[in-house]
PDB file of N, CA and C in Angstrom:
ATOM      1  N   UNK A   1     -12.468  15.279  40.610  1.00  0.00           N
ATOM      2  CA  UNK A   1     -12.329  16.539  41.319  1.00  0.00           C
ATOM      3  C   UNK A   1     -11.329  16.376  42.457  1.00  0.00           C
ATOM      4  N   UNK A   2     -10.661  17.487  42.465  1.00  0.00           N
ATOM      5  CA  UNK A   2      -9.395  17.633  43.388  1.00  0.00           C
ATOM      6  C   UNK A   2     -10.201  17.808  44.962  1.00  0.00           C
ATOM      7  N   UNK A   3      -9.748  17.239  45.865  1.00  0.00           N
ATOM      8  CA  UNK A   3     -10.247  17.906  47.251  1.00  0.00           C
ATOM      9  C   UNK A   3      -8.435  18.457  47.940  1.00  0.00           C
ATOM     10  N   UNK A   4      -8.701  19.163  48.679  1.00  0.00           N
ATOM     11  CA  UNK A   4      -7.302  19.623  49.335  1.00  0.00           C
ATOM     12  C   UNK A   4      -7.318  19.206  50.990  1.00  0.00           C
ATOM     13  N   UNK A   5      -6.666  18.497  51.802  1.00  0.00           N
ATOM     14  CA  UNK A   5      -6.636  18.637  52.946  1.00  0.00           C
ATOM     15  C   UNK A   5      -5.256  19.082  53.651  1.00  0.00           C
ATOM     16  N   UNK A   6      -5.534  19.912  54.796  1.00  0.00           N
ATOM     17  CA  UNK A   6      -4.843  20.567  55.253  1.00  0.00           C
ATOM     18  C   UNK A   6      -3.871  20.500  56.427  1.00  0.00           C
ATOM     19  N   UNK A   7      -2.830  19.902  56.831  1.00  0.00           N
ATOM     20  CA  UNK A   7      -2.053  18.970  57.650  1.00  0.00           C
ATOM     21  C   UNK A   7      -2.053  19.724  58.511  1.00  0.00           C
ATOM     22  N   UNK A   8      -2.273  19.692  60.104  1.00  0.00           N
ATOM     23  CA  UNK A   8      -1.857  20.110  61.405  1.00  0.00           C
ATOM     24  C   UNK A   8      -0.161  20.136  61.397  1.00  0.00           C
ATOM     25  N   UNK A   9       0.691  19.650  60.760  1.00  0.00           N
ATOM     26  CA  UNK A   9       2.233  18.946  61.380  1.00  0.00           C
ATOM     27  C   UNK A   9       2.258  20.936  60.542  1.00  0.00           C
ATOM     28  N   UNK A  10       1.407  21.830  59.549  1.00  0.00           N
ATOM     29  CA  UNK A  10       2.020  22.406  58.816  1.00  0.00           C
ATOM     30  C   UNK A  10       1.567  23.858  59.338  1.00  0.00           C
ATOM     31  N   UNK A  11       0.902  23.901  59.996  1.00  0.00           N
ATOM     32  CA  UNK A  11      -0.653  24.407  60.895  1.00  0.00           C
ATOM     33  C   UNK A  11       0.184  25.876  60.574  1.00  0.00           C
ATOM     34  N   UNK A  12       1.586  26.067  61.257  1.00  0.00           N
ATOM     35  CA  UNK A  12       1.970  27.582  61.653  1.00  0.00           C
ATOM     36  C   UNK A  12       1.902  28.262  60.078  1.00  0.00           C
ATOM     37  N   UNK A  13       2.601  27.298  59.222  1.00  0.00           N
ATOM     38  CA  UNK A  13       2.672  27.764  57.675  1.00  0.00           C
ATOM     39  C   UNK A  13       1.410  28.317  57.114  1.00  0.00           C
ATOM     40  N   UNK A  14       0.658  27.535  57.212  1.00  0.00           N
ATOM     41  CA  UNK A  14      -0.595  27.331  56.191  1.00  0.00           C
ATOM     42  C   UNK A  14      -1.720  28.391  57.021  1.00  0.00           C
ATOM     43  N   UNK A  15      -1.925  28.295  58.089  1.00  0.00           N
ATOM     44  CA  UNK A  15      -3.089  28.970  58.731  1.00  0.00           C
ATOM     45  C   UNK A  15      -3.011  30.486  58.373  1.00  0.00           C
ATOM     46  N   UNK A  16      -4.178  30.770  57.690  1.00  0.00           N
ATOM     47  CA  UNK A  16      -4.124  32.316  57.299  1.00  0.00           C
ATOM     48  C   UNK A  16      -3.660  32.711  55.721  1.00  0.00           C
ATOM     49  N   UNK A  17      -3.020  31.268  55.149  1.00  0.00           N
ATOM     50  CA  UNK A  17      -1.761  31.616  54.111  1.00  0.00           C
ATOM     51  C   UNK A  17      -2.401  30.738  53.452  1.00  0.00           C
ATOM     52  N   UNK A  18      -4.025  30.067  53.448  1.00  0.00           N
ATOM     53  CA  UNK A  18      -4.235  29.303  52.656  1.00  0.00           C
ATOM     54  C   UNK A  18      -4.759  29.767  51.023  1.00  0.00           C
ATOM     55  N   UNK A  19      -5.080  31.248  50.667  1.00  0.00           N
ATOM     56  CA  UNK A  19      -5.408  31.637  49.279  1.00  0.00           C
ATOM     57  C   UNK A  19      -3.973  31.667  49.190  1.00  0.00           C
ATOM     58  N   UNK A  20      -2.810  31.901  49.505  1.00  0.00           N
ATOM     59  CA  UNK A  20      -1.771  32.440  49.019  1.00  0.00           C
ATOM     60  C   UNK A  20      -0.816  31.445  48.344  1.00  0.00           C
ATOM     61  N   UNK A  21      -1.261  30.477  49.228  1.00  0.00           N
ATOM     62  CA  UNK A  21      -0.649  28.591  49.060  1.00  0.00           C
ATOM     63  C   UNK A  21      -1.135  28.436  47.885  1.00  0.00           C
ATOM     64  N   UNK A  22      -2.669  28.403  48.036  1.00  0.00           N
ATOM     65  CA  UNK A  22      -3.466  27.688  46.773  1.00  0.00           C
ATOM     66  C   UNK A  22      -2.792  28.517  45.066  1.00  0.00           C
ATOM     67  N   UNK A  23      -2.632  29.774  45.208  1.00  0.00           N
ATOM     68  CA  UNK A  23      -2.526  29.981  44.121  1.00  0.00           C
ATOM     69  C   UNK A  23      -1.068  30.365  43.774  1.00  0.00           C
ATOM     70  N   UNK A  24       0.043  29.601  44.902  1.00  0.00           N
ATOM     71  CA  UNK A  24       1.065  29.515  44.192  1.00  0.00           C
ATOM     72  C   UNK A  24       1.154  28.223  43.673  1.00  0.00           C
ATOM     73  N   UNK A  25       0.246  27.212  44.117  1.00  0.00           N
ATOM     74  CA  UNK A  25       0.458  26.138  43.910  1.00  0.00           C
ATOM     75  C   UNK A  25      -0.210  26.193  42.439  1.00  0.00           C
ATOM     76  N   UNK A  26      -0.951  27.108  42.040  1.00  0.00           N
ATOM     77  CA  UNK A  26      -1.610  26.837  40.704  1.00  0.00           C
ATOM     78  C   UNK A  26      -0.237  27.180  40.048  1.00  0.00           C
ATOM     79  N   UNK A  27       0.728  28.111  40.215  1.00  0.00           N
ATOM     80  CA  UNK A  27       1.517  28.266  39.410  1.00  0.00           C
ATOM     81  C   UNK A  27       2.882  27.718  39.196  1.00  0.00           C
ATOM     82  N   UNK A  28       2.604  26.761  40.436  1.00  0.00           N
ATOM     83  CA  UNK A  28       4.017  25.689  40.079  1.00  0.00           C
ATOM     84  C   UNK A  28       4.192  25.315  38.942  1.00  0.00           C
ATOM     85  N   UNK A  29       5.716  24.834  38.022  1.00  0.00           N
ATOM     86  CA  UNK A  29       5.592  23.824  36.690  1.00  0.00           C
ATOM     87  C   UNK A  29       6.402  22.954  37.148  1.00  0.00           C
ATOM     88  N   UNK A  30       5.618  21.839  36.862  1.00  0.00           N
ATOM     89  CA  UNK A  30       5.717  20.270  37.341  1.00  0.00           C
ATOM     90  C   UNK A  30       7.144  20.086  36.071  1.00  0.00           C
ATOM     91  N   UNK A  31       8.002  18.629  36.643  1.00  0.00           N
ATOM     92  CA  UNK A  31       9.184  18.586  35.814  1.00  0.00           C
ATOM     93  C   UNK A  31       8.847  16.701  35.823  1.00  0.00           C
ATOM     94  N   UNK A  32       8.379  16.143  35.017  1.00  0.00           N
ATOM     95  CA  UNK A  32       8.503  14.450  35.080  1.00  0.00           C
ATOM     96  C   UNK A  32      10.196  14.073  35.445  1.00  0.00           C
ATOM     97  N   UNK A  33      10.144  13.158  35.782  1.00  0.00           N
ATOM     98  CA  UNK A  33      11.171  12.498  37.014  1.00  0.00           C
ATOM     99  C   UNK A  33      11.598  11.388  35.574  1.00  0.00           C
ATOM    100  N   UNK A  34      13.197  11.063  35.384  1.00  0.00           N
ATOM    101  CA  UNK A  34      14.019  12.565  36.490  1.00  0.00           C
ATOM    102  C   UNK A  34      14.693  14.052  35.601  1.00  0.00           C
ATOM    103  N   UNK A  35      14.720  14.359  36.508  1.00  0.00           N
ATOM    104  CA  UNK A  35      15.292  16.139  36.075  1.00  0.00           C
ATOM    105  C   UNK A  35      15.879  16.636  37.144  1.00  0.00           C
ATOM    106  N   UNK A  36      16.275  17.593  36.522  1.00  0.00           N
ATOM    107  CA  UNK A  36      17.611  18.806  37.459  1.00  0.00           C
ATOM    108  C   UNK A  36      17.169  19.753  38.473  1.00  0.00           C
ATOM    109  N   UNK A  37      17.425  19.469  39.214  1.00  0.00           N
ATOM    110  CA  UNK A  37      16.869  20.571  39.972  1.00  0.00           C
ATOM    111  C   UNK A  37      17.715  20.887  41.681  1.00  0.00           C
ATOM    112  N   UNK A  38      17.704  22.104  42.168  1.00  0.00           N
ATOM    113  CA  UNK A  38      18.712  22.077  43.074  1.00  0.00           C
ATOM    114  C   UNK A  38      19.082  20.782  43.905  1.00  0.00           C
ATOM    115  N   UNK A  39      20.308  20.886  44.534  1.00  0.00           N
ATOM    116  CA  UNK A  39      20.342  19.648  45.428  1.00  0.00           C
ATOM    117  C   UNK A  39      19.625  20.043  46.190  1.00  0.00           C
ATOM    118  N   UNK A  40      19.785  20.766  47.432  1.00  0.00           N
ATOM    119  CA  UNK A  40      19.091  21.117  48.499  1.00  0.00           C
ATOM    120  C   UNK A  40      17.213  20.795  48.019  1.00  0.00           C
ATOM    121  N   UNK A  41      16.924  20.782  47.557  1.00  0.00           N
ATOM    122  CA  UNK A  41      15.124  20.904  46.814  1.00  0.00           C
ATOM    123  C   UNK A  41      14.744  19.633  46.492  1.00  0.00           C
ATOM    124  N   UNK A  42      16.151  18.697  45.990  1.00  0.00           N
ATOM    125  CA  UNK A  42      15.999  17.304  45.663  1.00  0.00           C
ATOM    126  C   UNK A  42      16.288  16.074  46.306  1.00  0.00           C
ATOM    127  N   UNK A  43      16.936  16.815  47.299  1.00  0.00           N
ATOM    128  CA  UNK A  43      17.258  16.031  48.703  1.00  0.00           C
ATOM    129  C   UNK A  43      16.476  16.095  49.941  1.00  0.00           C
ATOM    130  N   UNK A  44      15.573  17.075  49.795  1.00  0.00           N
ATOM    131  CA  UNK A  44      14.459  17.510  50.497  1.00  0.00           C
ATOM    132  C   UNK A  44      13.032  16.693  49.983  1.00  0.00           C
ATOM    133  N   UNK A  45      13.449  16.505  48.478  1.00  0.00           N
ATOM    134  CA  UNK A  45      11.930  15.984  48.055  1.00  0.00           C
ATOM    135  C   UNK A  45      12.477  14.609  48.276  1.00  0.00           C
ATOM    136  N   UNK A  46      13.382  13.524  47.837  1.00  0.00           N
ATOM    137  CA  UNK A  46      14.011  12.251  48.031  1.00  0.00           C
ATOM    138  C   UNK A  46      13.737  12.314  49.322  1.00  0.00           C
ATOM    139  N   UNK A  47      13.869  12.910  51.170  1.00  0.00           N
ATOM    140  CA  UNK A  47      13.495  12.703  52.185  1.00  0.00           C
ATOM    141  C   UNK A  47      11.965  12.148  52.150  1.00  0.00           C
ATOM    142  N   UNK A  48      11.178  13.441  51.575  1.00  0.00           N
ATOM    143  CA  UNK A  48       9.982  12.966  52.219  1.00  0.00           C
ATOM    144  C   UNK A  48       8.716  12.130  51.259  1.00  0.00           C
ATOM    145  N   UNK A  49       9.673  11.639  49.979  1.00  0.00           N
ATOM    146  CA  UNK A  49       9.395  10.607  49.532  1.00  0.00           C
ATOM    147  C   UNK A  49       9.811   9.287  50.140  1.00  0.00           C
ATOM    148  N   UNK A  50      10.737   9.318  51.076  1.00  0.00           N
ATOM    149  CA  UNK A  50      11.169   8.080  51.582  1.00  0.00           C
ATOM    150  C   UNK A  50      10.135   7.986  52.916  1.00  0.00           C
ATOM    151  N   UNK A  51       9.902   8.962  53.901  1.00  0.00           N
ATOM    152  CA  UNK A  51       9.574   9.289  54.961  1.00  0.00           C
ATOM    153  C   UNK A  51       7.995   8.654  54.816  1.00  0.00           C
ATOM    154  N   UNK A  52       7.679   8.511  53.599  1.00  0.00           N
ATOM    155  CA  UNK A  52       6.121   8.825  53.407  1.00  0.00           C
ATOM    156  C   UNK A  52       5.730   7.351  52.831  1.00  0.00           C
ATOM    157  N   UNK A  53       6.999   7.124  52.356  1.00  0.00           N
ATOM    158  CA  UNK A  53       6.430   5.692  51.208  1.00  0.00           C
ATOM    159  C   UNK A  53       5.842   6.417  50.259  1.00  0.00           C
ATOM    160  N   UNK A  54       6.600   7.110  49.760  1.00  0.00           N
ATOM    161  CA  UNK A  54       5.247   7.287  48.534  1.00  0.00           C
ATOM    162  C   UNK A  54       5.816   6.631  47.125  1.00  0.00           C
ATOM    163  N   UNK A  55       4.085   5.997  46.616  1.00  0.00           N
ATOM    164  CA  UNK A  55       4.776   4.976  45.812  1.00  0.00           C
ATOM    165  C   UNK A  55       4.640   5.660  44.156  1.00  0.00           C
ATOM    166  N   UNK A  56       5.407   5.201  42.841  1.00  0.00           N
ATOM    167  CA  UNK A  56       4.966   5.727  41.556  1.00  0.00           C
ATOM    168  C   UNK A  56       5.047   7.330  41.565  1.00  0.00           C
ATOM    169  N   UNK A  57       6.089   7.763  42.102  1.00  0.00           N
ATOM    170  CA  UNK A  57       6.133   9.498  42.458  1.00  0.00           C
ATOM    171  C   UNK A  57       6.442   9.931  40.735  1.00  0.00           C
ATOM    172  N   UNK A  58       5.899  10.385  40.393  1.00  0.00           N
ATOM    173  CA  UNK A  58       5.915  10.611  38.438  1.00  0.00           C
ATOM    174  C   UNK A  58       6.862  12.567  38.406  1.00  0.00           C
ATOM    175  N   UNK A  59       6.375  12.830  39.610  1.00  0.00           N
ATOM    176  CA  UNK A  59       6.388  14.323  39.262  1.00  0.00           C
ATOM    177  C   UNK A  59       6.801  15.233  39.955  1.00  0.00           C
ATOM    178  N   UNK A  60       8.006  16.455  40.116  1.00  0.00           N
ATOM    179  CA  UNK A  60       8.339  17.306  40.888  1.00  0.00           C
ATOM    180  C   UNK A  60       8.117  18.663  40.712  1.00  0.00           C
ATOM    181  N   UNK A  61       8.013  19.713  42.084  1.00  0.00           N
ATOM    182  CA  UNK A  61       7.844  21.447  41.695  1.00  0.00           C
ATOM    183  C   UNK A  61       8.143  21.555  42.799  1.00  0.00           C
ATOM    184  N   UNK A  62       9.072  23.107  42.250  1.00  0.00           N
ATOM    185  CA  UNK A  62       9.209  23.336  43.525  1.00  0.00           C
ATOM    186  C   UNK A  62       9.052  25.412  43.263  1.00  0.00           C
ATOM    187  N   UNK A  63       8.781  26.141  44.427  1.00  0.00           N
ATOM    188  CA  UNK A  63       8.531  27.500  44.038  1.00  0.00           C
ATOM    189  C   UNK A  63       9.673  28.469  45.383  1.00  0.00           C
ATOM    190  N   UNK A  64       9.775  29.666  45.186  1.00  0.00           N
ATOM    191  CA  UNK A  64      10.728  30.208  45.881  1.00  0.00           C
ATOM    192  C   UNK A  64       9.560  31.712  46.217  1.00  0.00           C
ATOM    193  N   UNK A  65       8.173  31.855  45.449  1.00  0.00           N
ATOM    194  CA  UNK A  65       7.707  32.441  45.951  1.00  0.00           C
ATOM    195  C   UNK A  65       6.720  32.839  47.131  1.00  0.00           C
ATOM    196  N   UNK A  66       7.388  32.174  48.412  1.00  0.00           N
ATOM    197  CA  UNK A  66       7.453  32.025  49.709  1.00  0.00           C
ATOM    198  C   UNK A  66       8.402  32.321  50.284  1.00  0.00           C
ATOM    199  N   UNK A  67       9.403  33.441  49.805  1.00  0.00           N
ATOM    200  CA  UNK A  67      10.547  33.271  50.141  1.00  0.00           C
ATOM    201  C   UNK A  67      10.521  34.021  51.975  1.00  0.00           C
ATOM    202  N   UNK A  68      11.169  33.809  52.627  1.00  0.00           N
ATOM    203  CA  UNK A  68      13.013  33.296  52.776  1.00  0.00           C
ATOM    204  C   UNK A  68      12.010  31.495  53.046  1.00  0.00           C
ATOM    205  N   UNK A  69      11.040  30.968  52.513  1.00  0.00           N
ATOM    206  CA  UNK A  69      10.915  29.539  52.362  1.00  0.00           C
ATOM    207  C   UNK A  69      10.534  29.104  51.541  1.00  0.00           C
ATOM    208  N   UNK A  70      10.870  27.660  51.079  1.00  0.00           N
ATOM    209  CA  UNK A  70      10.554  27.280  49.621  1.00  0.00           C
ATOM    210  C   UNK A  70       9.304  26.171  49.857  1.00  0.00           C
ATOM    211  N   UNK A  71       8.669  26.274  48.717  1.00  0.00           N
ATOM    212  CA  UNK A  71       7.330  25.362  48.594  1.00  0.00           C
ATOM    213  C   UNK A  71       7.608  23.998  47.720  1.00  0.00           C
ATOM    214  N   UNK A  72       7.508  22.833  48.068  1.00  0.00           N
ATOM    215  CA  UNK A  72       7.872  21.793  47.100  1.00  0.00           C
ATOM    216  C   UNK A  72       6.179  20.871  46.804  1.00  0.00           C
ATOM    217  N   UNK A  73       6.414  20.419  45.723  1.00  0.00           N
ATOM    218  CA  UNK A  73       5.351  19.546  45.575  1.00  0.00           C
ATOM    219  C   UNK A  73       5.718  18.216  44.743  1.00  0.00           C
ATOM    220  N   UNK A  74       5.216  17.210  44.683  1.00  0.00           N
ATOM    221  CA  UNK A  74       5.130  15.992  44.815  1.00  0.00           C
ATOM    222  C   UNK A  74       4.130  15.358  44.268  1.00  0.00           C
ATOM    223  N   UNK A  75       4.131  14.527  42.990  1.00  0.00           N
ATOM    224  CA  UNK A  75       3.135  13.868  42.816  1.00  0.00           C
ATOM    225  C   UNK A  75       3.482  12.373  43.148  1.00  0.00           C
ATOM    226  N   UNK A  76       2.298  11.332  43.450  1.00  0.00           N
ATOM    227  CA  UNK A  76       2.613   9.992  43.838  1.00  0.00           C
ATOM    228  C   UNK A  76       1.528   9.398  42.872  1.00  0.00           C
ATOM    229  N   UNK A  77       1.098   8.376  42.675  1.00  0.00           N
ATOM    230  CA  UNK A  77       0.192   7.653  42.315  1.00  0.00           C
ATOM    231  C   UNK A  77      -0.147   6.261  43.396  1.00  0.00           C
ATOM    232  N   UNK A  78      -1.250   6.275  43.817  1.00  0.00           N
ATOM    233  CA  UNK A  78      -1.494   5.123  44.761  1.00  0.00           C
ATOM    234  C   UNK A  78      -2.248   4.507  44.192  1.00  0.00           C
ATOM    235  N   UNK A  79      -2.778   2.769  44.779  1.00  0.00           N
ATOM    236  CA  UNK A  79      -3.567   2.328  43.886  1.00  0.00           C
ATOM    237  C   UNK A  79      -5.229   2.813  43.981  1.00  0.00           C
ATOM    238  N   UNK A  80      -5.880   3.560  44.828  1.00  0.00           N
ATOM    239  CA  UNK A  80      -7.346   4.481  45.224  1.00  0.00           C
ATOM    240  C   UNK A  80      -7.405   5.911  44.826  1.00  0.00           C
ATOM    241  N   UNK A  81      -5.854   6.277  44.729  1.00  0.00           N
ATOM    242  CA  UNK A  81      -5.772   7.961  44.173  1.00  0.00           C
ATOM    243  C   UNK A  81      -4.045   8.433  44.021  1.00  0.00           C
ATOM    244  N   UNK A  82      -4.718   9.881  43.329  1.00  0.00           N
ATOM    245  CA  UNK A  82      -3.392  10.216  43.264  1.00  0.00           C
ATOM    246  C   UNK A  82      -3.237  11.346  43.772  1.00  0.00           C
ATOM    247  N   UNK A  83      -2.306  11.886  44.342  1.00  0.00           N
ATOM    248  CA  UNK A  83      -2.068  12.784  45.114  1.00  0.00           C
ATOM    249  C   UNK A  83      -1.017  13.581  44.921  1.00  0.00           C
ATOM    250  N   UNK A  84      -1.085  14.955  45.082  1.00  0.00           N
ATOM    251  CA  UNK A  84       0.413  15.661  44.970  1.00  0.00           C
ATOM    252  C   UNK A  84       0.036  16.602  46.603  1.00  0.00           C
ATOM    253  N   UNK A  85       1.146  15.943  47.335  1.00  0.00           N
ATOM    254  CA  UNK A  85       1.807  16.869  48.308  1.00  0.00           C
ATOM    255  C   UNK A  85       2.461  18.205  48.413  1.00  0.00           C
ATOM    256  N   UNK A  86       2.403  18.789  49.537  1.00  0.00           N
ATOM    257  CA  UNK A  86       3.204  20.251  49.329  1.00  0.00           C
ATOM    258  C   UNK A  86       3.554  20.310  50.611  1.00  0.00           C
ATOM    259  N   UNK A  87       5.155  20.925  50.307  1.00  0.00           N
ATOM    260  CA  UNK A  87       5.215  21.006  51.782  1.00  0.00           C
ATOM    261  C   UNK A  87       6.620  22.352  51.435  1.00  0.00           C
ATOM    262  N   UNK A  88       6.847  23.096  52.765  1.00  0.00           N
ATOM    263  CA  UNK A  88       7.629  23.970  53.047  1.00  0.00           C
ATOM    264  C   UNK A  88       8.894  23.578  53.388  1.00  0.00           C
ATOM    265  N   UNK A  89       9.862  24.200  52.898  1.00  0.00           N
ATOM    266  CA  UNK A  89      10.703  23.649  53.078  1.00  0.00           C
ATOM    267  C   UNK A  89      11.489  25.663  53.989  1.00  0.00           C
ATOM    268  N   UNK A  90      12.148  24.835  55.092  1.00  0.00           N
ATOM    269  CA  UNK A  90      12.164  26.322  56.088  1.00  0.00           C
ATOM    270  C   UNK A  90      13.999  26.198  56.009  1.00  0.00           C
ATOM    271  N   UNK A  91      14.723  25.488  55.513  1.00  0.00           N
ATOM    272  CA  UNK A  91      16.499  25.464  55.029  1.00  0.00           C
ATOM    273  C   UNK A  91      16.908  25.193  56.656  1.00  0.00           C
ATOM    274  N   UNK A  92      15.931  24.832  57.397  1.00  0.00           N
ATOM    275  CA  UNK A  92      16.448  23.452  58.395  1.00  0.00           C
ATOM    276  C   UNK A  92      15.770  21.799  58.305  1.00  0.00           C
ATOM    277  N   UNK A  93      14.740  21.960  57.781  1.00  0.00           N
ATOM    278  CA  UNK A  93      13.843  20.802  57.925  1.00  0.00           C
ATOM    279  C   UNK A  93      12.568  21.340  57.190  1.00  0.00           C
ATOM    280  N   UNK A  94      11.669  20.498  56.274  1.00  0.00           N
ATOM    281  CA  UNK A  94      10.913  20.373  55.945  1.00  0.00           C
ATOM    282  C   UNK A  94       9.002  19.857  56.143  1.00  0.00           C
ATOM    283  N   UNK A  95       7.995  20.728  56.504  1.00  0.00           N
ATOM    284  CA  UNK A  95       7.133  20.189  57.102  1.00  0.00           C
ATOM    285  C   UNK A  95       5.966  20.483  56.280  1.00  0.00           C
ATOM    286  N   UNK A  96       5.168  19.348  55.775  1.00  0.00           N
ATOM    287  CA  UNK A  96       4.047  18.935  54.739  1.00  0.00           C
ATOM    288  C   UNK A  96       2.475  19.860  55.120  1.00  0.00           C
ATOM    289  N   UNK A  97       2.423  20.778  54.484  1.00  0.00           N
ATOM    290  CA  UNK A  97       1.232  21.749  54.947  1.00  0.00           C
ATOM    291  C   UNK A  97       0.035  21.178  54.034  1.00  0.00           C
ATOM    292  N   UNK A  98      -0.090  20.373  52.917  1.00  0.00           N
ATOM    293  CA  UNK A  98      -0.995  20.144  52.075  1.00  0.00           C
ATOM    294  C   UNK A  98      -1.057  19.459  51.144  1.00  0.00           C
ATOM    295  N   UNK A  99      -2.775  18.449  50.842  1.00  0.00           N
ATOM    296  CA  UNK A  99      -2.601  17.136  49.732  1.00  0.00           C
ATOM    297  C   UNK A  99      -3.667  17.645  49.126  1.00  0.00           C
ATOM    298  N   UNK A 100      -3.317  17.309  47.774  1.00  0.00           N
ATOM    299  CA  UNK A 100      -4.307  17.445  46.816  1.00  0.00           C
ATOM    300  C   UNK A 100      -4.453  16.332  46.580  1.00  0.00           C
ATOM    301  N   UNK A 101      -5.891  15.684  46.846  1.00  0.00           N
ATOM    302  CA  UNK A 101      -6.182  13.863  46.454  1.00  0.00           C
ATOM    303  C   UNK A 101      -7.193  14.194  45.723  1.00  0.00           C
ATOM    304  N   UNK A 102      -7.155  13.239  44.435  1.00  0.00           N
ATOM    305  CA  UNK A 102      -7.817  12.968  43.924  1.00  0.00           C
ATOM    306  C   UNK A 102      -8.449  11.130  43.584  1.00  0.00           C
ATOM    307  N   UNK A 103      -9.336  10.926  43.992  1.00  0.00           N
ATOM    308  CA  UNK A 103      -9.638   9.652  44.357  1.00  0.00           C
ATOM    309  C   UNK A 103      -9.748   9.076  43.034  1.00  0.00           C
ATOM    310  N   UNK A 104      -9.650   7.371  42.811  1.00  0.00           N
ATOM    311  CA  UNK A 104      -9.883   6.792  41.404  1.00  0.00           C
ATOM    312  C   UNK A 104     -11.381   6.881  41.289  1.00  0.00           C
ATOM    313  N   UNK A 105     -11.774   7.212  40.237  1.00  0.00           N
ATOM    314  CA  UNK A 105     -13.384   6.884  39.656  1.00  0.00           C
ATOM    315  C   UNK A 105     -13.912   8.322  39.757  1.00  0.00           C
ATOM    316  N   UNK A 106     -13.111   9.302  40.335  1.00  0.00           N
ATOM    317  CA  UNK A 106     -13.531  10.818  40.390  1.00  0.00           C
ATOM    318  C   UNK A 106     -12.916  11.105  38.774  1.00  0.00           C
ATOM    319  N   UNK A 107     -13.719  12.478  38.452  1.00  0.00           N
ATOM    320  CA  UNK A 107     -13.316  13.022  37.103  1.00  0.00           C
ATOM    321  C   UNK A 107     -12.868  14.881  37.268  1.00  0.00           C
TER     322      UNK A 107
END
């Protein structure tokens, strides 16, 4: 089972906007790595894969229905869980509003 936690760094984004998040995030489509996808979106996700360490990243999405901001997501694999990140991307800088972890030995 998925749990979601909710980042303070993302607080202004997310607060209030959390059904709206959740169910764009249901409708992201994930692209296995690697694939095409804007620069700006892929240079944004390459940042905060570096920023983060995140290790075994298998998977990218990204959505525009947030617009004038874009929503990216991120899958990683760690060795206790796996996780896909989300974060906003505002076309100055990018700030992580939400993790979906799912721990090993959960179903």
């Amino acid at each position: 089972m998925k749990r979601i936690d909710w980042l303070n760094v993302g607080r202004e984004h997310w607060e209030g906007n959390q059904e709206k998040i959740t169910a764009i995030i249901g409708r992201m489509t994930w692209k296995s790595l690697p694939c095409d996808m804007g620069f700006m979106q892929g240079e944004a996700i390459k940042e905060i894969i570096k920023e983060f360490k995140m290790p075994k990243v298998s998977h990218v999405a990204d959505s525009h229905e947030m617009a004038p901001y874009g929503l990216l997501g991120i899958r990683a694999h760690y060795s206790n869980a796996d996780i896909e990140l989300y974060a906003i991307d505002n076309g100055c800088g990018v700030e992580p509003v939400c993790v979906y972890v799912t721990e090993r030995g959960e179903s």
